[in-house]
C-alpha atoms as a PDB file:
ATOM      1  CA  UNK A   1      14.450 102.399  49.275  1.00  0.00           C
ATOM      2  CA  UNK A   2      18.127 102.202  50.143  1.00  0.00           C
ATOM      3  CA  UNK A   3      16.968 102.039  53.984  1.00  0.00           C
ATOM      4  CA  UNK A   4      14.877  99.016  52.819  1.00  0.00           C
ATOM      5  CA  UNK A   5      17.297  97.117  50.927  1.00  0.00           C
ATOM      6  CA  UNK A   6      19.782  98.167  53.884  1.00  0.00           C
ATOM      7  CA  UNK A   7      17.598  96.412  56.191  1.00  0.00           C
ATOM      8  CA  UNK A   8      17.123  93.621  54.161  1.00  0.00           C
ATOM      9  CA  UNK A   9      20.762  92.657  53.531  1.00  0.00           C
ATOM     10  CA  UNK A  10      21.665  92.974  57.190  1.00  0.00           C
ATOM     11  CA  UNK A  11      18.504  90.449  57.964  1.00  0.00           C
ATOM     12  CA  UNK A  12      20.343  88.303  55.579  1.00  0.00           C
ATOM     13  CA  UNK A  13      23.524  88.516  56.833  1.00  0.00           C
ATOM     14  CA  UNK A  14      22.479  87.782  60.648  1.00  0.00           C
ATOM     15  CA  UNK A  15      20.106  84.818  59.361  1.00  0.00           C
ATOM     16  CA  UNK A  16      23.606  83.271  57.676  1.00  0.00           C
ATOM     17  CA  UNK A  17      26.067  83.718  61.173  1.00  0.00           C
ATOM     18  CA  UNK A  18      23.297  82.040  62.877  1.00  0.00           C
ATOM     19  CA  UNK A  19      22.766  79.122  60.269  1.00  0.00           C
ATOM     20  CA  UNK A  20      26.850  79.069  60.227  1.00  0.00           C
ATOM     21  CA  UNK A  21      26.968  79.370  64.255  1.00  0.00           C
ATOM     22  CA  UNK A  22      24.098  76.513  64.001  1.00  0.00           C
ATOM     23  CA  UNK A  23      26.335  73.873  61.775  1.00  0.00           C
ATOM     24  CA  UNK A  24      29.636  75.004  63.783  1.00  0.00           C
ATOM     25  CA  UNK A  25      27.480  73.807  66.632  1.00  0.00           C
ATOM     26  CA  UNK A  26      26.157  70.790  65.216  1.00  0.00           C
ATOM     27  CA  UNK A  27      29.522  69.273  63.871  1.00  0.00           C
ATOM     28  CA  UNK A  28      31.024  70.081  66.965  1.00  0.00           C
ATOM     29  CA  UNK A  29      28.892  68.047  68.439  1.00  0.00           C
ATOM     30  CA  UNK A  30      28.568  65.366  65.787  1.00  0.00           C
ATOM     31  CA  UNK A  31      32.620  65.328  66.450  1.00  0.00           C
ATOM     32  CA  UNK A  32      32.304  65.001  70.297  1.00  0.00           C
ATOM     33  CA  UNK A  33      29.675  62.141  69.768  1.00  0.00           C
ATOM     34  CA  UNK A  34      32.148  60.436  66.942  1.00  0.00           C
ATOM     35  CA  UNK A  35      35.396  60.837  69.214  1.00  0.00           C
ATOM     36  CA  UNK A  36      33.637  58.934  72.080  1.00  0.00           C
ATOM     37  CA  UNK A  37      32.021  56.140  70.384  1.00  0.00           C
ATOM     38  CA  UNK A  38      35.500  55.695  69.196  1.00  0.00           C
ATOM     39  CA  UNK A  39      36.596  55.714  72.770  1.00  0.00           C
ATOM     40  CA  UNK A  40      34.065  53.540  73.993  1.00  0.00           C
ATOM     41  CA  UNK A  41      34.429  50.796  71.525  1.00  0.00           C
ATOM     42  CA  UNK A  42      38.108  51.094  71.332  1.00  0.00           C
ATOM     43  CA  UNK A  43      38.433  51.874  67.987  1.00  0.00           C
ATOM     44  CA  UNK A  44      41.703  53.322  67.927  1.00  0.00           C
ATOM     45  CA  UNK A  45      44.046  54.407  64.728  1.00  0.00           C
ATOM     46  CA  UNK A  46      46.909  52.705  66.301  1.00  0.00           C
ATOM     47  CA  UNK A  47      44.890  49.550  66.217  1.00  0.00           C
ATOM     48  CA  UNK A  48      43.809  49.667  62.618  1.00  0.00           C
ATOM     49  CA  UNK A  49      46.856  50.395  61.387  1.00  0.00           C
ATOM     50  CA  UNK A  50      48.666  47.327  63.289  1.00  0.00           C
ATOM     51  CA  UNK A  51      45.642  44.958  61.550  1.00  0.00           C
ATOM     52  CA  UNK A  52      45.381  46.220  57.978  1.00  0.00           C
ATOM     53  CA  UNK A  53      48.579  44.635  57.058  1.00  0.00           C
ATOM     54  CA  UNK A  54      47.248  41.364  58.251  1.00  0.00           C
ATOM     55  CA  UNK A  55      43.712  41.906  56.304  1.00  0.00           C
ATOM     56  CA  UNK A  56      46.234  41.573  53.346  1.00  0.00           C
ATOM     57  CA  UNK A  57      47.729  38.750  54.524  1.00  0.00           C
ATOM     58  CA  UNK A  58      44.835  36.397  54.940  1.00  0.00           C
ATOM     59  CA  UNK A  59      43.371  38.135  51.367  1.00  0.00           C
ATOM     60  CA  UNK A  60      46.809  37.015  50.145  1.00  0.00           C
ATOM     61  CA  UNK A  61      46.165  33.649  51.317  1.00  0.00           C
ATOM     62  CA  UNK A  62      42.700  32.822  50.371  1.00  0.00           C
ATOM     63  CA  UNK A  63      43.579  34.072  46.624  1.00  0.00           C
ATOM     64  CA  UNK A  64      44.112  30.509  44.427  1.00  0.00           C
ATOM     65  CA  UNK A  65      47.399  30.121  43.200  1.00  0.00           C
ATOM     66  CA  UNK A  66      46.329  30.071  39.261  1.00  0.00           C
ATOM     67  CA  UNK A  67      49.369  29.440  36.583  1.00  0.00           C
ATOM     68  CA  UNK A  68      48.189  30.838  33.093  1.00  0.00           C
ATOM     69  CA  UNK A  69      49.428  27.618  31.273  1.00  0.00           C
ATOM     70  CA  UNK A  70      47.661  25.220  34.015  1.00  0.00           C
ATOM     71  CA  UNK A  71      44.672  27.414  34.319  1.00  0.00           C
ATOM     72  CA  UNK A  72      42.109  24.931  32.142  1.00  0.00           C
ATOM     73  CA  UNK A  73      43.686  21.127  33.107  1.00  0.00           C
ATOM     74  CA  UNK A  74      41.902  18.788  35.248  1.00  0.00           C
ATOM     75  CA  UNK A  75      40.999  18.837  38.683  1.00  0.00           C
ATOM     76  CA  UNK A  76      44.253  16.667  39.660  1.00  0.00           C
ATOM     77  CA  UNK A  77      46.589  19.419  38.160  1.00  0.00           C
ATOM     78  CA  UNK A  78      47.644  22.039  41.246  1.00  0.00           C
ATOM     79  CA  UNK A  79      47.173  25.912  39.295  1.00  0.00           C
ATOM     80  CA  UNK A  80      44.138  24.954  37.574  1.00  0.00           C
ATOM     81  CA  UNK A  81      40.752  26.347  37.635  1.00  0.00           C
ATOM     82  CA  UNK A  82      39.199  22.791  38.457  1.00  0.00           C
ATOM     83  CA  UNK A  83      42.134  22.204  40.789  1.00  0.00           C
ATOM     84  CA  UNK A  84      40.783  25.211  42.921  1.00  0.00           C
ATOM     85  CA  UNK A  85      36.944  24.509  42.253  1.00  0.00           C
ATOM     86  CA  UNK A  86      37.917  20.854  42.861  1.00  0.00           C
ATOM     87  CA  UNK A  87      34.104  20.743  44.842  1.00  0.00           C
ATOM     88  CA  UNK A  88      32.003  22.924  42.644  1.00  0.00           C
ATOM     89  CA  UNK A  89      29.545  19.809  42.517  1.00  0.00           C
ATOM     90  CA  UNK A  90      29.015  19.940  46.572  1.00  0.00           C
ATOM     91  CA  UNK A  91      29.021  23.139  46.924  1.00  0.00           C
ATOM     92  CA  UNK A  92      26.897  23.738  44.273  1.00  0.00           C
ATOM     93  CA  UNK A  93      24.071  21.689  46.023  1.00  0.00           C
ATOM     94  CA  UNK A  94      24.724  23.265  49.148  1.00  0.00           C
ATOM     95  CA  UNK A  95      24.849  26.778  47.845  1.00  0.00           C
ATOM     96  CA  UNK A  96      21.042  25.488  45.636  1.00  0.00           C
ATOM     97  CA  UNK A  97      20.011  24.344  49.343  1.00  0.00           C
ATOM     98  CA  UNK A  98      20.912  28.208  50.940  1.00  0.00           C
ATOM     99  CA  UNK A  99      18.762  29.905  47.859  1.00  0.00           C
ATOM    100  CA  UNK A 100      15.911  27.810  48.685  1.00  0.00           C
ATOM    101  CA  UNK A 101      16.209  28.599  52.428  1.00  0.00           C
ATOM    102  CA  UNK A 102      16.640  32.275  51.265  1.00  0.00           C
ATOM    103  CA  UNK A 103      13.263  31.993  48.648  1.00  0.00           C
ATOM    104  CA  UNK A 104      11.255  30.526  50.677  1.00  0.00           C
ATOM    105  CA  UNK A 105      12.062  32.630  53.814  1.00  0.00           C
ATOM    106  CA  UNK A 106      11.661  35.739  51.871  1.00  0.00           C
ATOM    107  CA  UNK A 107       8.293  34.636  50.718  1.00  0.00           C
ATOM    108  CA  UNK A 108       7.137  33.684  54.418  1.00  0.00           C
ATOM    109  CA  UNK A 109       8.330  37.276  55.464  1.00  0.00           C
ATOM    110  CA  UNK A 110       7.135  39.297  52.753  1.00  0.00           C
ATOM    111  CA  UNK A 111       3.527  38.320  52.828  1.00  0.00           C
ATOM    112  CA  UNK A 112       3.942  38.437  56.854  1.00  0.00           C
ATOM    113  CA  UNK A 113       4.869  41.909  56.490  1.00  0.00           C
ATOM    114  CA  UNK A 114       2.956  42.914  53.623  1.00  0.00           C
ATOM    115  CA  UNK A 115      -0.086  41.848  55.739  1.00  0.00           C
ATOM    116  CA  UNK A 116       1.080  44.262  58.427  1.00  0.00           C
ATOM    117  CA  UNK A 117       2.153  47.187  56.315  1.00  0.00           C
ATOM    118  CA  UNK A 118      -1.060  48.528  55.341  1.00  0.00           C
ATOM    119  CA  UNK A 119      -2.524  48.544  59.302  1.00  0.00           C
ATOM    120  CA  UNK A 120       1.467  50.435  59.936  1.00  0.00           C
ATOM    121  CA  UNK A 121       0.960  52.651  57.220  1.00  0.00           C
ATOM    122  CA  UNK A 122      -0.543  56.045  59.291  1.00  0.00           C
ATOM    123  CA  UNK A 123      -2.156  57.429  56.004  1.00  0.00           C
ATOM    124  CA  UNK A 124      -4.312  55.018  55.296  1.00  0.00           C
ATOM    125  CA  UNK A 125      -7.177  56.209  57.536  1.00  0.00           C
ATOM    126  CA  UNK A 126      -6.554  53.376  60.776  1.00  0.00           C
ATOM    127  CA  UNK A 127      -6.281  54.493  64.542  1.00  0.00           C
ATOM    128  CA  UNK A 128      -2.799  55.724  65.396  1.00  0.00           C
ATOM    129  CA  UNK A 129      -2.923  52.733  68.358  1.00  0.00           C
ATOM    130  CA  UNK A 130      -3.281  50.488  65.372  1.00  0.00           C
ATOM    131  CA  UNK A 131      -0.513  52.309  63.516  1.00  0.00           C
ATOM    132  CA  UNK A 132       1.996  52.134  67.016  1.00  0.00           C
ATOM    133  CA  UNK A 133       1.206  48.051  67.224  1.00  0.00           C
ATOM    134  CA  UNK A 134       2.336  47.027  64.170  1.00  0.00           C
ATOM    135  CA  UNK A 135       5.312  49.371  64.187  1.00  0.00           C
ATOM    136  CA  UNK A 136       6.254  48.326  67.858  1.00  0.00           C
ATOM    137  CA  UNK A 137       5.684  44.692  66.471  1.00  0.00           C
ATOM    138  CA  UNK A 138       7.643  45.137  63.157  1.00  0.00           C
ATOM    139  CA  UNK A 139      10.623  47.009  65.343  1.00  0.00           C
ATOM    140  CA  UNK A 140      10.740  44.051  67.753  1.00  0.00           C
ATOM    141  CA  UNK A 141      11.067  40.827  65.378  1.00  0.00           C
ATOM    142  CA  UNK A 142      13.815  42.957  63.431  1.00  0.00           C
ATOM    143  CA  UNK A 143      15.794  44.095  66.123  1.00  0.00           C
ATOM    144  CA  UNK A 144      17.032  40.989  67.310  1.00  0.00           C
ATOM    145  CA  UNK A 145      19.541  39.487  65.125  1.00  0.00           C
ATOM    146  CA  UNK A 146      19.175  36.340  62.811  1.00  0.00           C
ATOM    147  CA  UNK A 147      21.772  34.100  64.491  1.00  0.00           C
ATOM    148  CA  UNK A 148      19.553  34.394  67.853  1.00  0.00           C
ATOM    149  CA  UNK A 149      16.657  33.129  66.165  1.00  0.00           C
ATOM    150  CA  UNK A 150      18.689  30.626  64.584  1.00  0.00           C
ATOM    151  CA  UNK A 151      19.900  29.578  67.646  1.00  0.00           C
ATOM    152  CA  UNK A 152      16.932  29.361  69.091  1.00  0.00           C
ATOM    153  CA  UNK A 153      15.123  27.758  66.688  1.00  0.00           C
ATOM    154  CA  UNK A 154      17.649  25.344  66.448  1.00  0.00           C
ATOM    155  CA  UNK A 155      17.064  24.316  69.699  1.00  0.00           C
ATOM    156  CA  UNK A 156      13.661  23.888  69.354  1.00  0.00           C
ATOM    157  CA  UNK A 157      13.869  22.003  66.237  1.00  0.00           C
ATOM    158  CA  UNK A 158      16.951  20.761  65.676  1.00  0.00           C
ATOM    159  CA  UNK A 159      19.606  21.272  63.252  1.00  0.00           C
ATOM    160  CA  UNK A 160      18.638  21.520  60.218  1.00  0.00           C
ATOM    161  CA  UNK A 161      17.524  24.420  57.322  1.00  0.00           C
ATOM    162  CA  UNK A 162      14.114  24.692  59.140  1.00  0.00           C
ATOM    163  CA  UNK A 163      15.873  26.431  62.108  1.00  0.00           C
ATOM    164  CA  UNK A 164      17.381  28.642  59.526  1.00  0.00           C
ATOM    165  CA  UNK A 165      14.165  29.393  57.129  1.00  0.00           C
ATOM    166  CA  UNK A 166      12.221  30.455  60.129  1.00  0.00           C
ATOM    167  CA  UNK A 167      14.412  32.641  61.843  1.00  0.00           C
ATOM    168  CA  UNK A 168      15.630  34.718  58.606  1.00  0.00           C
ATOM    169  CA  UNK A 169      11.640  34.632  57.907  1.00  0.00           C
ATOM    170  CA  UNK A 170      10.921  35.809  61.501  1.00  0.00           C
ATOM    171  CA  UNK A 171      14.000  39.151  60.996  1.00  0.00           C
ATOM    172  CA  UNK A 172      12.416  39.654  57.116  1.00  0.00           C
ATOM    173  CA  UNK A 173       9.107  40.028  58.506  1.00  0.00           C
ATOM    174  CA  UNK A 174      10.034  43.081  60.458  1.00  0.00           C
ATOM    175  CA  UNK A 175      12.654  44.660  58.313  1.00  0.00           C
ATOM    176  CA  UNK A 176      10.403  44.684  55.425  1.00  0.00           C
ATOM    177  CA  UNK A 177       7.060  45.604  56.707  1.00  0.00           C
ATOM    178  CA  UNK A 178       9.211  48.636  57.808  1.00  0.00           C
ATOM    179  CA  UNK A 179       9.832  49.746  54.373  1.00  0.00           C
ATOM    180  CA  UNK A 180       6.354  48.672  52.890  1.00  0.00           C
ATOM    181  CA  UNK A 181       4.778  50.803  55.266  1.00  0.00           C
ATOM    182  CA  UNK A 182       7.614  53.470  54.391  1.00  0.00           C
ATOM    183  CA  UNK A 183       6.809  52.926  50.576  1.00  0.00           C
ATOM    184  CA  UNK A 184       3.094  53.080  50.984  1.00  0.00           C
ATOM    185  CA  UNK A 185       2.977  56.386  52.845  1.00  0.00           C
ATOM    186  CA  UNK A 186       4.860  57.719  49.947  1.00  0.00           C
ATOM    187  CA  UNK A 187       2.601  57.202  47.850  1.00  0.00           C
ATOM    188  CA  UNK A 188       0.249  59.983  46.268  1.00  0.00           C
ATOM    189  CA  UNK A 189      -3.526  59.612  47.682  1.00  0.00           C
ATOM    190  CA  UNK A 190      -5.667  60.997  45.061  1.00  0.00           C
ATOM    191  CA  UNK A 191      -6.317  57.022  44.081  1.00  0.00           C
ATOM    192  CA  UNK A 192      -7.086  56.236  47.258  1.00  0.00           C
ATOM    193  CA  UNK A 193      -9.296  58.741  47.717  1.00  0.00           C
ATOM    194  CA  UNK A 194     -11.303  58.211  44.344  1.00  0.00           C
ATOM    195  CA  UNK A 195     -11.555  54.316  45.381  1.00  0.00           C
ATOM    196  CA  UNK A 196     -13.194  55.668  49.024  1.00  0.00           C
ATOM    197  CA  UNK A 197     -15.177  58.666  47.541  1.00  0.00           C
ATOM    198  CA  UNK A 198     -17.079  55.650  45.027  1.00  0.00           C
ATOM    199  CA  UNK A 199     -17.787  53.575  47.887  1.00  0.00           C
ATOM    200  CA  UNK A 200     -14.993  51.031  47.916  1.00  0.00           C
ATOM    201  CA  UNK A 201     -13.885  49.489  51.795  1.00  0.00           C
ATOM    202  CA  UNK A 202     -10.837  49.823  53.193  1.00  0.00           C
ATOM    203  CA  UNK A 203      -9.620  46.423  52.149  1.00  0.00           C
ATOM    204  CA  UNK A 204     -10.901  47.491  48.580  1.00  0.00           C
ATOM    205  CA  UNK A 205      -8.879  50.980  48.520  1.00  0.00           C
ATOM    206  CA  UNK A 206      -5.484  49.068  49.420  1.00  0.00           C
ATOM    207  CA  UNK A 207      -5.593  46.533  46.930  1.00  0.00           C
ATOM    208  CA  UNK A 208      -6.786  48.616  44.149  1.00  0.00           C
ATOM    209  CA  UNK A 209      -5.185  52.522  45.090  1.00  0.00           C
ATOM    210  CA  UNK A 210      -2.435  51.425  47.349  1.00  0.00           C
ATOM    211  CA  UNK A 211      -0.711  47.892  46.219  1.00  0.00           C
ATOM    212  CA  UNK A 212      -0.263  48.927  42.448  1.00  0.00           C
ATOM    213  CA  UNK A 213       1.097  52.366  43.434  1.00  0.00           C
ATOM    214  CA  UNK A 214       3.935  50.880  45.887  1.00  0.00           C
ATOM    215  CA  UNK A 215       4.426  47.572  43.875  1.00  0.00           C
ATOM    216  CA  UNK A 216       7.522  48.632  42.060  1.00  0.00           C
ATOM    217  CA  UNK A 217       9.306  49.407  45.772  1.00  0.00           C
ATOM    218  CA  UNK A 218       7.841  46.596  47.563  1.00  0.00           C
ATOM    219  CA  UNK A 219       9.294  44.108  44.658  1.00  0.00           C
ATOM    220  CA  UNK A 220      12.374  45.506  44.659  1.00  0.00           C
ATOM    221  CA  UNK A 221      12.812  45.773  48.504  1.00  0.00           C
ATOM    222  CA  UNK A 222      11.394  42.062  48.426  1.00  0.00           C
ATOM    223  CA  UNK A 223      14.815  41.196  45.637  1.00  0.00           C
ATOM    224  CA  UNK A 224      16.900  43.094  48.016  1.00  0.00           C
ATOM    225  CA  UNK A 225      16.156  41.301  50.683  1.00  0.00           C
ATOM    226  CA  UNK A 226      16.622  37.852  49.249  1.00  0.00           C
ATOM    227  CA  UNK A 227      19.957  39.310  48.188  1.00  0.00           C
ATOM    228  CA  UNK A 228      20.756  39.893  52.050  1.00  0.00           C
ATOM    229  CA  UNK A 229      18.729  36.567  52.980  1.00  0.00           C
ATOM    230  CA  UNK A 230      21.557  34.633  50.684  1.00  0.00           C
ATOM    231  CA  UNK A 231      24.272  36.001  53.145  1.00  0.00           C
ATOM    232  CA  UNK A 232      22.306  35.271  55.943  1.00  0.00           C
ATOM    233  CA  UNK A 233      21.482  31.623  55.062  1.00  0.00           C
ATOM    234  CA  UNK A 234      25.229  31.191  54.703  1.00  0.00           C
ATOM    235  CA  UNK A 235      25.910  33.080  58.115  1.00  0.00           C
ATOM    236  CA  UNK A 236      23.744  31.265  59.991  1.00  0.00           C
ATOM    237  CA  UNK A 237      24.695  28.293  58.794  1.00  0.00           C
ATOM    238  CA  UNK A 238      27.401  28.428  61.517  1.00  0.00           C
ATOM    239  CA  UNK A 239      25.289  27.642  64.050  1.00  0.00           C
ATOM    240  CA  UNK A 240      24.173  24.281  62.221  1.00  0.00           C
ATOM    241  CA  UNK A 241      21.285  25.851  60.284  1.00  0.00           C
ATOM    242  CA  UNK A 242      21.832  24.346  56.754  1.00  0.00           C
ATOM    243  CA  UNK A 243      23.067  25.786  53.529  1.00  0.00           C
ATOM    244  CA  UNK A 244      26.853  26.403  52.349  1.00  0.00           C
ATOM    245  CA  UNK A 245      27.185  28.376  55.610  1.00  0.00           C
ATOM    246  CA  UNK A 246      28.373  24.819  57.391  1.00  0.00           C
ATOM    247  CA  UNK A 247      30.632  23.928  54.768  1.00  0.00           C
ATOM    248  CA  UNK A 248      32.262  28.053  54.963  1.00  0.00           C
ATOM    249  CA  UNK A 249      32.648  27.459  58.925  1.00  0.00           C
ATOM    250  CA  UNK A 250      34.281  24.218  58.149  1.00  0.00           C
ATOM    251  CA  UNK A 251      37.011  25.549  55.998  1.00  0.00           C
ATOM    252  CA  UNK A 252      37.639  29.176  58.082  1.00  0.00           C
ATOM    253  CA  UNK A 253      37.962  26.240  61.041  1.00  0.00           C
ATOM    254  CA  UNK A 254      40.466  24.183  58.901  1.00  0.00           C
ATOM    255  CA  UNK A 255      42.573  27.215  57.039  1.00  0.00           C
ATOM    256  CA  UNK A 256      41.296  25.388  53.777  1.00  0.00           C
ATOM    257  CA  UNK A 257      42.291  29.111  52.536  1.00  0.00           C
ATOM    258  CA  UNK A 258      41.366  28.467  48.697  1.00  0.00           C
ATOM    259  CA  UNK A 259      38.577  26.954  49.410  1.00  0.00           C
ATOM    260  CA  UNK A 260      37.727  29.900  51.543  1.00  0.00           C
ATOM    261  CA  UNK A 261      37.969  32.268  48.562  1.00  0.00           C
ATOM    262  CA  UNK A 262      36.285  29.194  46.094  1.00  0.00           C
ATOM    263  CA  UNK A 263      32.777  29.100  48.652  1.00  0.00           C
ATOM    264  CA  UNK A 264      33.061  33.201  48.790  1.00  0.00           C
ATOM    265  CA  UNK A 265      33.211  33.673  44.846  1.00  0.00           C
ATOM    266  CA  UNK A 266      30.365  31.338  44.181  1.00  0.00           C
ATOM    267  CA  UNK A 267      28.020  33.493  47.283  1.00  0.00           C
ATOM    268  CA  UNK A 268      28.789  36.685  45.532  1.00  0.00           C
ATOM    269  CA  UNK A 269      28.246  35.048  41.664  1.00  0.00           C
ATOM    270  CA  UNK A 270      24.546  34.210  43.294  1.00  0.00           C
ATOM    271  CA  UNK A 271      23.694  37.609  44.457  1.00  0.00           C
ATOM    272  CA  UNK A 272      24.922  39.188  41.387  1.00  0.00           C
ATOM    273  CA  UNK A 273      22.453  36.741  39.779  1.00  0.00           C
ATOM    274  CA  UNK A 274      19.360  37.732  41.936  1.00  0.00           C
ATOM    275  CA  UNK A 275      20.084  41.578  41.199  1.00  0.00           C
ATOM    276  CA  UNK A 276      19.945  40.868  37.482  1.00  0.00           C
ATOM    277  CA  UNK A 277      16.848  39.080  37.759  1.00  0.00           C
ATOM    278  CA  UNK A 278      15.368  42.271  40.907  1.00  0.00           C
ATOM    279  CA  UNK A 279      16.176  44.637  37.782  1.00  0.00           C
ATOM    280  CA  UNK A 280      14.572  43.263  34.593  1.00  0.00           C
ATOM    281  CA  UNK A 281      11.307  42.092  37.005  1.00  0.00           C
ATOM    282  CA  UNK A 282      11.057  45.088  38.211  1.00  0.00           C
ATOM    283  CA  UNK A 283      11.343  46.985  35.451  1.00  0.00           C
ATOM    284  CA  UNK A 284       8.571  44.489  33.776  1.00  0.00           C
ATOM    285  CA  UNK A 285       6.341  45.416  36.618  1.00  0.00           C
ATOM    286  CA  UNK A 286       6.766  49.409  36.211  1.00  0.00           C
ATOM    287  CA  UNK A 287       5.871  49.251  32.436  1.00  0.00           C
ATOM    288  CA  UNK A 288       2.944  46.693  33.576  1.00  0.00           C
ATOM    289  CA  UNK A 289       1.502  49.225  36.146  1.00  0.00           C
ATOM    290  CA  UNK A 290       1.904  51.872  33.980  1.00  0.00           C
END
């Protein structure tokens, strides 16, 4: 017995050098792979540490010079908050215009990539070839970045939030069919197999085994991506595709430095609305499913 357990601890110990020899190994190389990126890129300490102190600087300079006893007098008064949000009518509109372009683009996308999800999803019974199409297809409108597509589109159409709706619709398209396939192959299949066992089609089995499994993840990766679409829209508005985005490049362009910080606190008050709204809806939808 004591030649057993003997045995049994020296296994042990020899299995854990070679799972610590293993991770030695593997940061080693993880550390190799980190040090030359670094090189590569030119990301050098020296060089981070000469630029952070100028980070603070332009932080320093975009922050509103407020006075406590000024803070609620009219727009004419220098301190105040109406002083510094002297525009909150125009931008308002123009940040209203970047939602839409981000709402309606995340619509066009979503139902583009839901429609491709279920073919990229390999559990769901389809040829592999059809599985590899849609993910090569998904991986290729993703991959390239909005502000191409802007700029292409912009060329084709003109300036103009059209440019800007289709290309952030084009990149949604493939980052979300991504994760609805993700989230459907995720999901457990005993539903899906009742629905085909009965009789029910393909087309029958998704909408009634697969879509209300995944529909809590595919809303809330739908919310999260308008969040990002509302930064794109505002991005790509530098390349004269609509929304507040124009009006931000105009006053980096100008040093308008308050107004800099003005345009940034009203894009981050608008995603911090859409992820109150993504939380109760999809809450609502996980009590309605189950």
């Amino acid at each position: 017995m004591s030649a057993a357990i003997a045995q049994q601890e020296a296994a042990f110990l020899s299995l854990r050098r070679q799972r610590r020899q293993t991770t030695l190994l593997g940061l080693a190389v993880f550390l190799a792979c980190l040090l030359t990126a670094g090189w590569v890129s030119e990301f050098y300490p020296s060089s981070l540490l000469a630029g952070l102190p100028r980070i603070g600087e332009y932080f320093v300079r975009i922050t509103p010079a407020l006075e406590w006893d000024k803070l609620f007098a009219g727009t004419q008064t220098e301190g105040s908050l109406a002083f510094w949000m002297y525009r909150l009518d125009a931008w308002g509109l123009l940040l209203f215009e970047t939602a839409q372009m981000a709402a309606l683009a995340t619509l066009m996308g979503a139902v583009v990539a839901l429609l491709l999800a279920f073919p990229a999803a390999k559990n769901l019974g389809l040829p592999p070839w059809v599985n590899a199409t849609c993910r090569r297809l998904l991986e290729a409108t993703r991959t390239v970045p909005e502000i191409v597509f802007a700029l292409i589109f912009v060329w084709a159409f003109g300036v103009g939030a059209l440019a800007g709706i289709l290309a952030i619709a084009l990149h949604t398209a493939g980052a979300l069919g991504k994760l609805f396939a993700d989230a459907m192959e995720n999901i457990e299949m005993r539903p899906w197999d009742g629905v085909r066992a009965s009789g029910g089609s393909w087309f029958q089995a998704c909408r009634y085994a697969v879509l209300p499994a995944a529909l809590p993840d595919l809303l809330s990766y739908a919310m999260l991506r308008f969040e990002i679409n509302l930064r794109s829209a505002s991005v790509i508005g530098f390349v004269g595709a609509g929304g507040i985005g124009e009006e931000l490049y105009k006053v980096i362009s100008f040093n308008y430095y308050e107004e800099i910080s003005a345009i940034i606190l009203l894009v981050i008050l608008a995603v911090v609305c859409i992820d109150l709204v993504s939380e109760k809806l999809r809450r609502r939808v996980i009590e309605a499913v189950s």
